[in-house]
PDB file of N, CA and C in Angstrom:
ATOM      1  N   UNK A   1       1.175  13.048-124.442  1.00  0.00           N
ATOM      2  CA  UNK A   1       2.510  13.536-124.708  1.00  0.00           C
ATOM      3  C   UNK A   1       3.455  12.392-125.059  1.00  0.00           C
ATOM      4  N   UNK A   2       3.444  11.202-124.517  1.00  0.00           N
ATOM      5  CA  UNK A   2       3.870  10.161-124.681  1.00  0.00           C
ATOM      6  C   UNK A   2       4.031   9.360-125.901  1.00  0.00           C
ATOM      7  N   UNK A   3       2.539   9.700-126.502  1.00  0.00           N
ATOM      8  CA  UNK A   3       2.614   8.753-127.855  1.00  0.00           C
ATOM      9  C   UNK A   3       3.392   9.822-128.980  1.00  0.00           C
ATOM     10  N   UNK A   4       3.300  10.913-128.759  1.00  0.00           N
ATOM     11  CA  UNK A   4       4.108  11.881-129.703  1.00  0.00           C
ATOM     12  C   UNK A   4       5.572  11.801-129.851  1.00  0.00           C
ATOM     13  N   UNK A   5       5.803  11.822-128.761  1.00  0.00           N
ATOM     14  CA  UNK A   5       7.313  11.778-128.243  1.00  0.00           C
ATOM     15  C   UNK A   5       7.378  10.079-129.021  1.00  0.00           C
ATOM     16  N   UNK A   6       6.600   8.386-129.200  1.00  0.00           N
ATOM     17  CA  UNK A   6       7.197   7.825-130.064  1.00  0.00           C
ATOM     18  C   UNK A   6       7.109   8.215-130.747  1.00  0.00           C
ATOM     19  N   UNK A   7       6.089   8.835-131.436  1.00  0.00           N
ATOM     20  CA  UNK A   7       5.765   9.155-132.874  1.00  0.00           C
ATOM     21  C   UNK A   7       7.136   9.974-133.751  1.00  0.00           C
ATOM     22  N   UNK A   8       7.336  10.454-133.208  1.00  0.00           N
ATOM     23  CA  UNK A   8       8.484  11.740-133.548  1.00  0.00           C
ATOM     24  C   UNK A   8       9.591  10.821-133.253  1.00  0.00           C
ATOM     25  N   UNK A   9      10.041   9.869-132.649  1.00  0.00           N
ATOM     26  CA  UNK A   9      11.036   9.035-132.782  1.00  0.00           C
ATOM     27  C   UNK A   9      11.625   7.686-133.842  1.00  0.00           C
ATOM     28  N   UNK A  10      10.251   7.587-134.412  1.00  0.00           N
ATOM     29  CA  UNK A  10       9.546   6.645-135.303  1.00  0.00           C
ATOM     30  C   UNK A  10      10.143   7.728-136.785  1.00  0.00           C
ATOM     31  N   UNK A  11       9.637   8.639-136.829  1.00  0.00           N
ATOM     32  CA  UNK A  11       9.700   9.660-137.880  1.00  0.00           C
ATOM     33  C   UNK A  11      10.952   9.563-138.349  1.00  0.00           C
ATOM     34  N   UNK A  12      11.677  10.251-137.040  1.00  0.00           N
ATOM     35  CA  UNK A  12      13.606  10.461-137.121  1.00  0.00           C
ATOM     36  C   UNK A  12      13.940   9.608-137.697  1.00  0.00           C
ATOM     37  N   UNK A  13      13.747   8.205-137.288  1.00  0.00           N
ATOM     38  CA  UNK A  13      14.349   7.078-137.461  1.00  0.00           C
ATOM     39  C   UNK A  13      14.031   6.347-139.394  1.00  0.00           C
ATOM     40  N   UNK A  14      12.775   6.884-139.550  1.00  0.00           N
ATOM     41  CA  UNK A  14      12.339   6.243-140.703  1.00  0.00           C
ATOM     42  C   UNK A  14      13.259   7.256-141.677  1.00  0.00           C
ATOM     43  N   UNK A  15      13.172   8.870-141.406  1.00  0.00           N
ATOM     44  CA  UNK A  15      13.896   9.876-142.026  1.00  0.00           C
ATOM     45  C   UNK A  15      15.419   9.317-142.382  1.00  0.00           C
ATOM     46  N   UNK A  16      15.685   8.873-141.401  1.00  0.00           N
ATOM     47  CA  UNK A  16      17.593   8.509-140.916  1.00  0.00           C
ATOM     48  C   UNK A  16      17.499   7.247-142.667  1.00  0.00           C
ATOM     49  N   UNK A  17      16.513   6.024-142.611  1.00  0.00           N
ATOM     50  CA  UNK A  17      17.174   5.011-143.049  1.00  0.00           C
ATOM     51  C   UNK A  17      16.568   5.737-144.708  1.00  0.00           C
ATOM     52  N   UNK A  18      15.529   6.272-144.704  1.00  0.00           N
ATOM     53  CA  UNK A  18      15.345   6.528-145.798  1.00  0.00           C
ATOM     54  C   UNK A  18      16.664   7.741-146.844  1.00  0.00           C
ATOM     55  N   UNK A  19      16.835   8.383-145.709  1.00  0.00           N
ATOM     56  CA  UNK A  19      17.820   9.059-146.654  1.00  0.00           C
ATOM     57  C   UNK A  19      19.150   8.219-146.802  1.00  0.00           C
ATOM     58  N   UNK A  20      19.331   7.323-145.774  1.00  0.00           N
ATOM     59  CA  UNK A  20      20.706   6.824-145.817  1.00  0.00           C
ATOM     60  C   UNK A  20      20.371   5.716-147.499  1.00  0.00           C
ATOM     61  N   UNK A  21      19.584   4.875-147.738  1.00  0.00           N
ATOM     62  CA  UNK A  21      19.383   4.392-148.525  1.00  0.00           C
ATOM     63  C   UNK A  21      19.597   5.619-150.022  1.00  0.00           C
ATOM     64  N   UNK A  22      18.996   6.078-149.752  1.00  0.00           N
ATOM     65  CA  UNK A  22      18.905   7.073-151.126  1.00  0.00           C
ATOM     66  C   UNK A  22      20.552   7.909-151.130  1.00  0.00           C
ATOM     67  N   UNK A  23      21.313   8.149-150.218  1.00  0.00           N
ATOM     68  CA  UNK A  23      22.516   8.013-150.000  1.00  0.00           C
ATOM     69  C   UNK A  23      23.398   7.687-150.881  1.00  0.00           C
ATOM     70  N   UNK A  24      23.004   5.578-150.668  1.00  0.00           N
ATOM     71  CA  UNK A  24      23.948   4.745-151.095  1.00  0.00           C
ATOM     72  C   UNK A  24      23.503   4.563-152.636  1.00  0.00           C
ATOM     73  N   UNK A  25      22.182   5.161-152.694  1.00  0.00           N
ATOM     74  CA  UNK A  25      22.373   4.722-154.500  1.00  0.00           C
ATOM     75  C   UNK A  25      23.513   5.648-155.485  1.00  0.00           C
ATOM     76  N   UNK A  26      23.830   6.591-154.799  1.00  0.00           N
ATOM     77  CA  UNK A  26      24.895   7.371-155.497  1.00  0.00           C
ATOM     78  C   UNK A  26      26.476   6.724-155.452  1.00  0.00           C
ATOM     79  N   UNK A  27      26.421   5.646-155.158  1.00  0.00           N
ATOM     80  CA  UNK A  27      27.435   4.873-155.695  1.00  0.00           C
ATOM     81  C   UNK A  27      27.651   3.766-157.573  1.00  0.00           C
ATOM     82  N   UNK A  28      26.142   4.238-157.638  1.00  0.00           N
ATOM     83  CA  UNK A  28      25.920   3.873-159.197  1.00  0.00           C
ATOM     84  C   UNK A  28      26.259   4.546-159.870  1.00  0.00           C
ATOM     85  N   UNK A  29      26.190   5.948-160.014  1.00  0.00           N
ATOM     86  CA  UNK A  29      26.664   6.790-161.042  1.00  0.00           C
ATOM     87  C   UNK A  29      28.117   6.385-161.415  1.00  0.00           C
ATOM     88  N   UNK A  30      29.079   6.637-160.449  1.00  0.00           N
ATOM     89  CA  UNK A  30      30.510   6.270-160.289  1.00  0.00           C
ATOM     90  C   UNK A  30      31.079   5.151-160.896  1.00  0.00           C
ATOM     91  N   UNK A  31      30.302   4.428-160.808  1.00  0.00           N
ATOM     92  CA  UNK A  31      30.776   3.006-161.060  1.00  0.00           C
ATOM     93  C   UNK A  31      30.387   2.566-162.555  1.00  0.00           C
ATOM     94  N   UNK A  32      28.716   3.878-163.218  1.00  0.00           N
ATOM     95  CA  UNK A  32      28.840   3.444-164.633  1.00  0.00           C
ATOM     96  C   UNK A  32      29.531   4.495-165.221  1.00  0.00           C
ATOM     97  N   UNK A  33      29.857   5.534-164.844  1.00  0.00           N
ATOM     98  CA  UNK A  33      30.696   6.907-165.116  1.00  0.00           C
ATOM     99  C   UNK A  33      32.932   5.968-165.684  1.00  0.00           C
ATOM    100  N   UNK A  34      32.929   5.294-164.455  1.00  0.00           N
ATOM    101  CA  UNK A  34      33.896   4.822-164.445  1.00  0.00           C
ATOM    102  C   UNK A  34      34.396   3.794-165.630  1.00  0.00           C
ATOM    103  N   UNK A  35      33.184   3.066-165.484  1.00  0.00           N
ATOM    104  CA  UNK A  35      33.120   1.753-166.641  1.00  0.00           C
ATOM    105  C   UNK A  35      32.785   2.177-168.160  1.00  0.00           C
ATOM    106  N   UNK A  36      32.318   3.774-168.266  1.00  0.00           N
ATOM    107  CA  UNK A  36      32.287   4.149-169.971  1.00  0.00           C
ATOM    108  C   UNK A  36      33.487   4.653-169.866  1.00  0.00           C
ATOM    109  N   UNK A  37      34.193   5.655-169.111  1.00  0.00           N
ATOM    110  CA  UNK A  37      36.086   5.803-169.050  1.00  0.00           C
ATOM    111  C   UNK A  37      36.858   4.750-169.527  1.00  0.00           C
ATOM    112  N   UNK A  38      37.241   3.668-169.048  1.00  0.00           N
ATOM    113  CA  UNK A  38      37.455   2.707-168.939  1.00  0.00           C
ATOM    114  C   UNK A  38      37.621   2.537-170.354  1.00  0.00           C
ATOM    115  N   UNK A  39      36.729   2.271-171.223  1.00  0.00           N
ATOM    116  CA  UNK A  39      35.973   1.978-172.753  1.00  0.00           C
ATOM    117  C   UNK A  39      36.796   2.700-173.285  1.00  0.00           C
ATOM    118  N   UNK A  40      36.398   3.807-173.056  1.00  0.00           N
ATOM    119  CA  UNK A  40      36.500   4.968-174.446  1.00  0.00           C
ATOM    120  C   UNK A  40      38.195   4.634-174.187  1.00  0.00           C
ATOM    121  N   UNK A  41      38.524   4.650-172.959  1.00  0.00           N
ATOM    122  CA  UNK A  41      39.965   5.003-172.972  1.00  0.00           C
ATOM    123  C   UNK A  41      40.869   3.373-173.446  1.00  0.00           C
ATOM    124  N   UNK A  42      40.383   2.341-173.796  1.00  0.00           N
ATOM    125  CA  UNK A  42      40.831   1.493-174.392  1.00  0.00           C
ATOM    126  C   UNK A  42      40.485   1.123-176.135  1.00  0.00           C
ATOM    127  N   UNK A  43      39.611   2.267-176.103  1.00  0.00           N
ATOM    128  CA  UNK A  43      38.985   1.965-177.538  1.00  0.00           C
ATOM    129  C   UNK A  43      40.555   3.457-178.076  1.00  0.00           C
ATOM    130  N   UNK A  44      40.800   4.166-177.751  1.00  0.00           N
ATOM    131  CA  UNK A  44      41.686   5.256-177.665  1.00  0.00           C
ATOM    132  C   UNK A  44      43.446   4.554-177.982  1.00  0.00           C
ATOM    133  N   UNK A  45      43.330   3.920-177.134  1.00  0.00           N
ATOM    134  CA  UNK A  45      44.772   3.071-177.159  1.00  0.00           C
ATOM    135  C   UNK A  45      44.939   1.829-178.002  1.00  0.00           C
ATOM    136  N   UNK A  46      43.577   1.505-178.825  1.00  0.00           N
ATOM    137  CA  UNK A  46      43.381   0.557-179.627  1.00  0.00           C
ATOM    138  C   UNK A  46      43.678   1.684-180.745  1.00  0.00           C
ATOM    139  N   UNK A  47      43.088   2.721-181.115  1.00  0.00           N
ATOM    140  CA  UNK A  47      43.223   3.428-182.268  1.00  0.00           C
ATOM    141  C   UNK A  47      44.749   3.832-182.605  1.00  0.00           C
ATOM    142  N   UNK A  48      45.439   4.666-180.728  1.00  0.00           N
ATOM    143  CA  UNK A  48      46.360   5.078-181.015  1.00  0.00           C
ATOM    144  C   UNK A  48      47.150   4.474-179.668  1.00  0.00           C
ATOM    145  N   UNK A  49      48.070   3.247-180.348  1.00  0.00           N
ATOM    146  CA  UNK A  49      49.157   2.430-179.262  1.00  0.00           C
ATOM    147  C   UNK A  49      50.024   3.918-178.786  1.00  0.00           C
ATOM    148  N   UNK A  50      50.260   4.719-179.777  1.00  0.00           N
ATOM    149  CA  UNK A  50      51.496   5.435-178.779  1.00  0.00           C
ATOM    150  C   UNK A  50      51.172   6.605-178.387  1.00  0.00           C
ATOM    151  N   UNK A  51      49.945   7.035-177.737  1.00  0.00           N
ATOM    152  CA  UNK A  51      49.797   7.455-176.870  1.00  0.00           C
ATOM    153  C   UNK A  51      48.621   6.814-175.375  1.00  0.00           C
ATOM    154  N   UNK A  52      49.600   5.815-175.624  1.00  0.00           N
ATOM    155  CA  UNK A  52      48.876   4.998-174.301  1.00  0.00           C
ATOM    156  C   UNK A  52      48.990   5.317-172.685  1.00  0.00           C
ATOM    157  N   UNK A  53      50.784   6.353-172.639  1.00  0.00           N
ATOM    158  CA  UNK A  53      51.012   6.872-171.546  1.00  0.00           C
ATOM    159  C   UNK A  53      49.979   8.114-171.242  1.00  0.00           C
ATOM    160  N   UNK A  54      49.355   9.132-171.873  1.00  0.00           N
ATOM    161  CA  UNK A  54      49.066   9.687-171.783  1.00  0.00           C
ATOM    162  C   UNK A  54      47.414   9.590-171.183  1.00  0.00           C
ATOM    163  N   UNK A  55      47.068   8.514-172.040  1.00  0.00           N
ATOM    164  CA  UNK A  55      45.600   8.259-172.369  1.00  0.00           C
ATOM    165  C   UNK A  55      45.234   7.796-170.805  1.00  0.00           C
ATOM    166  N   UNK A  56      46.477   6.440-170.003  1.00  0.00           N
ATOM    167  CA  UNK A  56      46.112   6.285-169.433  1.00  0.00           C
ATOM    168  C   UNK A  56      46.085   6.626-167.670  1.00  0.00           C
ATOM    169  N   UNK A  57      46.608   7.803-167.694  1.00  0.00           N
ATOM    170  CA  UNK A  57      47.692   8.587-166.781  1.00  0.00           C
ATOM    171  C   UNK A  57      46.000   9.566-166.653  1.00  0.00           C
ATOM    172  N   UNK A  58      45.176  10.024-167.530  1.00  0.00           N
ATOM    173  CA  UNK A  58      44.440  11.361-167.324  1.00  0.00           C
ATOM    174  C   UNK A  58      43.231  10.119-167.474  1.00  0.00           C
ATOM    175  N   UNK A  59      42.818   8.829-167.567  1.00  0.00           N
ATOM    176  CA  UNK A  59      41.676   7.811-167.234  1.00  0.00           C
ATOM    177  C   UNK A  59      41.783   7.750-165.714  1.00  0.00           C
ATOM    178  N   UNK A  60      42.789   7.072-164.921  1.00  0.00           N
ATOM    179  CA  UNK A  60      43.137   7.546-163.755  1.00  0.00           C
ATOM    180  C   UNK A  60      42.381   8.171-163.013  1.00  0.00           C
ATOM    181  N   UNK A  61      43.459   9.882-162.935  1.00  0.00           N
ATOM    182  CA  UNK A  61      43.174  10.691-162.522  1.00  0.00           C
ATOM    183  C   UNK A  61      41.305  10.736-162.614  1.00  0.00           C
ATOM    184  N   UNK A  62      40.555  10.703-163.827  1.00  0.00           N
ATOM    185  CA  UNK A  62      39.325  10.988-163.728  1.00  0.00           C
ATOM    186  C   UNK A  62      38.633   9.904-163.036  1.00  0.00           C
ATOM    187  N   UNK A  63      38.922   8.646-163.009  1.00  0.00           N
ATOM    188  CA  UNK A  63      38.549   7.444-162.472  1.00  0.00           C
ATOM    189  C   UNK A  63      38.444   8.088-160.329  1.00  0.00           C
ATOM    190  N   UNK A  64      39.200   8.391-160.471  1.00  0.00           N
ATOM    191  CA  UNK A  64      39.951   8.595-158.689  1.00  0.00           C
ATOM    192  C   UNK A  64      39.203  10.155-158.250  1.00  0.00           C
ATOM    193  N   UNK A  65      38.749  10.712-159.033  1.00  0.00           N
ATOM    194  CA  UNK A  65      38.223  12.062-158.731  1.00  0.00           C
ATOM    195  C   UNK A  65      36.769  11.601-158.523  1.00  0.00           C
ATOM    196  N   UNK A  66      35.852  10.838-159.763  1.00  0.00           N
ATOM    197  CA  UNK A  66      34.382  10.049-159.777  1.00  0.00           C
ATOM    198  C   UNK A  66      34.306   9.184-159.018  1.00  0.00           C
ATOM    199  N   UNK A  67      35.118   8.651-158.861  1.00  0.00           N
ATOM    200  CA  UNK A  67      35.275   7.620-157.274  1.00  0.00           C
ATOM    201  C   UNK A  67      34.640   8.837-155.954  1.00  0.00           C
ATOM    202  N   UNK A  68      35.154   9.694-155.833  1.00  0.00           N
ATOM    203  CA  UNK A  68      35.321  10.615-154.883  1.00  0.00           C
ATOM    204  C   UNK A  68      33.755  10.507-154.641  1.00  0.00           C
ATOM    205  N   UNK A  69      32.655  10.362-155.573  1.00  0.00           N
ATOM    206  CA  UNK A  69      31.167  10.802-155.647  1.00  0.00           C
ATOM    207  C   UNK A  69      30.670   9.736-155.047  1.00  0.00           C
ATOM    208  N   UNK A  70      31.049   8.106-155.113  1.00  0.00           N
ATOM    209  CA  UNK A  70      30.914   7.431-154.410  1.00  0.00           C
ATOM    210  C   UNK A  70      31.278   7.191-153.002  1.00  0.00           C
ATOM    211  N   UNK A  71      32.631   8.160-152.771  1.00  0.00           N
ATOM    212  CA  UNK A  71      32.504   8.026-151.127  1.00  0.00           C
ATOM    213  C   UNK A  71      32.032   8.401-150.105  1.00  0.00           C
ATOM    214  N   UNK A  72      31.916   9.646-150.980  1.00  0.00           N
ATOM    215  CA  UNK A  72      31.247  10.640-149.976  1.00  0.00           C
ATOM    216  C   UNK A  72      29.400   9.774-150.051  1.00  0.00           C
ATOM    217  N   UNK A  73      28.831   9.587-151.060  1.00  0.00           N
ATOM    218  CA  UNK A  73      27.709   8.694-150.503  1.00  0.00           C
ATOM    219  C   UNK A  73      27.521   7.685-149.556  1.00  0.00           C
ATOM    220  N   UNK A  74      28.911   7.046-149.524  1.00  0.00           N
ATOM    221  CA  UNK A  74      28.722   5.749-148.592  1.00  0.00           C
ATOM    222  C   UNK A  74      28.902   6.135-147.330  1.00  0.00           C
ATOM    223  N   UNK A  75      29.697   7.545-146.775  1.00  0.00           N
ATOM    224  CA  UNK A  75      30.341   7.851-145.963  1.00  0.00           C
ATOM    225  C   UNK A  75      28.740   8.496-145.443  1.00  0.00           C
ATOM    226  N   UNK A  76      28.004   9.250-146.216  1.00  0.00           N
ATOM    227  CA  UNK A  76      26.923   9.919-145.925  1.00  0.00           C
ATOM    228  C   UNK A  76      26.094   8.716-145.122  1.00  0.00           C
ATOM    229  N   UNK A  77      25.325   7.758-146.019  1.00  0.00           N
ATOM    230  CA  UNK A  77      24.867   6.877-145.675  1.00  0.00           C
ATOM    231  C   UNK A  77      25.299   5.890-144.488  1.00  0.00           C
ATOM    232  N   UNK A  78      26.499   5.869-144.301  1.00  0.00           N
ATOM    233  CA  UNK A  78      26.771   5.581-142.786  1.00  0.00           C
ATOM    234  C   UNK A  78      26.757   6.146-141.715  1.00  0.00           C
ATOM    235  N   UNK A  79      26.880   7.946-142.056  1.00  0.00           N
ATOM    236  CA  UNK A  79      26.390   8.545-140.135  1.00  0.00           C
ATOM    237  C   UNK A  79      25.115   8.574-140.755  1.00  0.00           C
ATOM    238  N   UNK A  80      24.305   8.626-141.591  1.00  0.00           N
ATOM    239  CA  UNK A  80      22.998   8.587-141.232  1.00  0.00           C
ATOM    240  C   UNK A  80      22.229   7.369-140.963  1.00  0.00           C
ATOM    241  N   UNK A  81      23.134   6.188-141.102  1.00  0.00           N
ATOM    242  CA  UNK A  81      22.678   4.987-140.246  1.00  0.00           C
ATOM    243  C   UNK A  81      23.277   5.185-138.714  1.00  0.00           C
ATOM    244  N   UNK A  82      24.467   5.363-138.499  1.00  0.00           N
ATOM    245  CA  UNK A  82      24.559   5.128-137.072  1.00  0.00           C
ATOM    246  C   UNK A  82      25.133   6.584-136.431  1.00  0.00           C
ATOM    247  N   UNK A  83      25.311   7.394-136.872  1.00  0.00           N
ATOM    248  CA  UNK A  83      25.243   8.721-135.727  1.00  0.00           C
ATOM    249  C   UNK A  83      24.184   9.629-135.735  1.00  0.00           C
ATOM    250  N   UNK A  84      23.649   9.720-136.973  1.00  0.00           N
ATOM    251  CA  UNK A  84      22.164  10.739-136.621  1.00  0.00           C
ATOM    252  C   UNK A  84      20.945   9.856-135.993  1.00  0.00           C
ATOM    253  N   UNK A  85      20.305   8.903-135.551  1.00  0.00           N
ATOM    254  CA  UNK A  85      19.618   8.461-134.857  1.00  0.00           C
ATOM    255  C   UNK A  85      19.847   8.784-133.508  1.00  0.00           C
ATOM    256  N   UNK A  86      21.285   8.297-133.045  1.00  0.00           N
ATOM    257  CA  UNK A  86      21.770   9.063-132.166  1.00  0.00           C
ATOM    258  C   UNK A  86      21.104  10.272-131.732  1.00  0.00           C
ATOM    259  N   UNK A  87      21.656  11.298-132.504  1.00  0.00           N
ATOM    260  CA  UNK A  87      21.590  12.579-132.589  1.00  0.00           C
ATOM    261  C   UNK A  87      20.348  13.030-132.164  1.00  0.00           C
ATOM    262  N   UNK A  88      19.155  12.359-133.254  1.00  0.00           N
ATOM    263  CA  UNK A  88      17.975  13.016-133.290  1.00  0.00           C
ATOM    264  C   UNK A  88      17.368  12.366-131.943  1.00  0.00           C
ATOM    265  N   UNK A  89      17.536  11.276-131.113  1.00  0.00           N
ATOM    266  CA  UNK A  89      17.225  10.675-129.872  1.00  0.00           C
ATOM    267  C   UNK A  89      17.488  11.718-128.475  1.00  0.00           C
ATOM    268  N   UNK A  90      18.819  12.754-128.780  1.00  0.00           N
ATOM    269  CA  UNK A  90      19.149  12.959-127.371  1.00  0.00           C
ATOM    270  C   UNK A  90      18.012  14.459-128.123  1.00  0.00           C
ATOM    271  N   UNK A  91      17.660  15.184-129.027  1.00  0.00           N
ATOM    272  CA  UNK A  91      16.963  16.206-129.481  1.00  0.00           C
ATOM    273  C   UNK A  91      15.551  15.632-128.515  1.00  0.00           C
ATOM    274  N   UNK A  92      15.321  14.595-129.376  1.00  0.00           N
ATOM    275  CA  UNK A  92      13.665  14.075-128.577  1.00  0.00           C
ATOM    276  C   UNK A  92      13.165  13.477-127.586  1.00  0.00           C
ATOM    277  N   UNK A  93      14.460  13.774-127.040  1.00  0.00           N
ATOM    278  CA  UNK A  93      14.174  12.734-125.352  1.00  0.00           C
ATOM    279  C   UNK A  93      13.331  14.220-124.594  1.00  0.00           C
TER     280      UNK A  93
END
């Protein structure tokens, strides 16, 4: 009964870092999502100077919303480093 009970603690734990890793790669999308915005929206204000208020007022906004996809990953990836081990410990005691 003993070696199960590590075994199954071993599991949780490998479960916990593996998803937390796969987690944090969803901070890539964001960041190349962000950096073609970025582009287009200066290649935009290169074509057309006077609408630069506009162009860059709704880059922003989309910048700060795709951000959003990155936090929630990092935020994920941190209780599943340090509160679900936790969690799954007081389950398998």
């Amino acid at each position: 009964m003993m070696d199960f009970q590590i075994l199954a603690k071993g599991i949780a734990l490998a479960g916990c870092a593996i998803g937390a890793g796969l987690a944090l790669i969803a901070g890539i999308g964001p960041g190349i999502g962000e950096g073609n915005a970025v582009a287009k929206a200066l290649e935009a204000i290169g074509r057309q100077p006077e609408c630069k208020g506009d162009v860059t007022g709704t880059m922003l906004l989309g910048c700060a919303i795709a951000e959003t996809t990155g936090i929630y990953g990092f935020v994920t990836g941190l209780l599943l480093i340090f509160v679900a081990p936790g969690t799954f410990m007081k389950f398998l005691a």
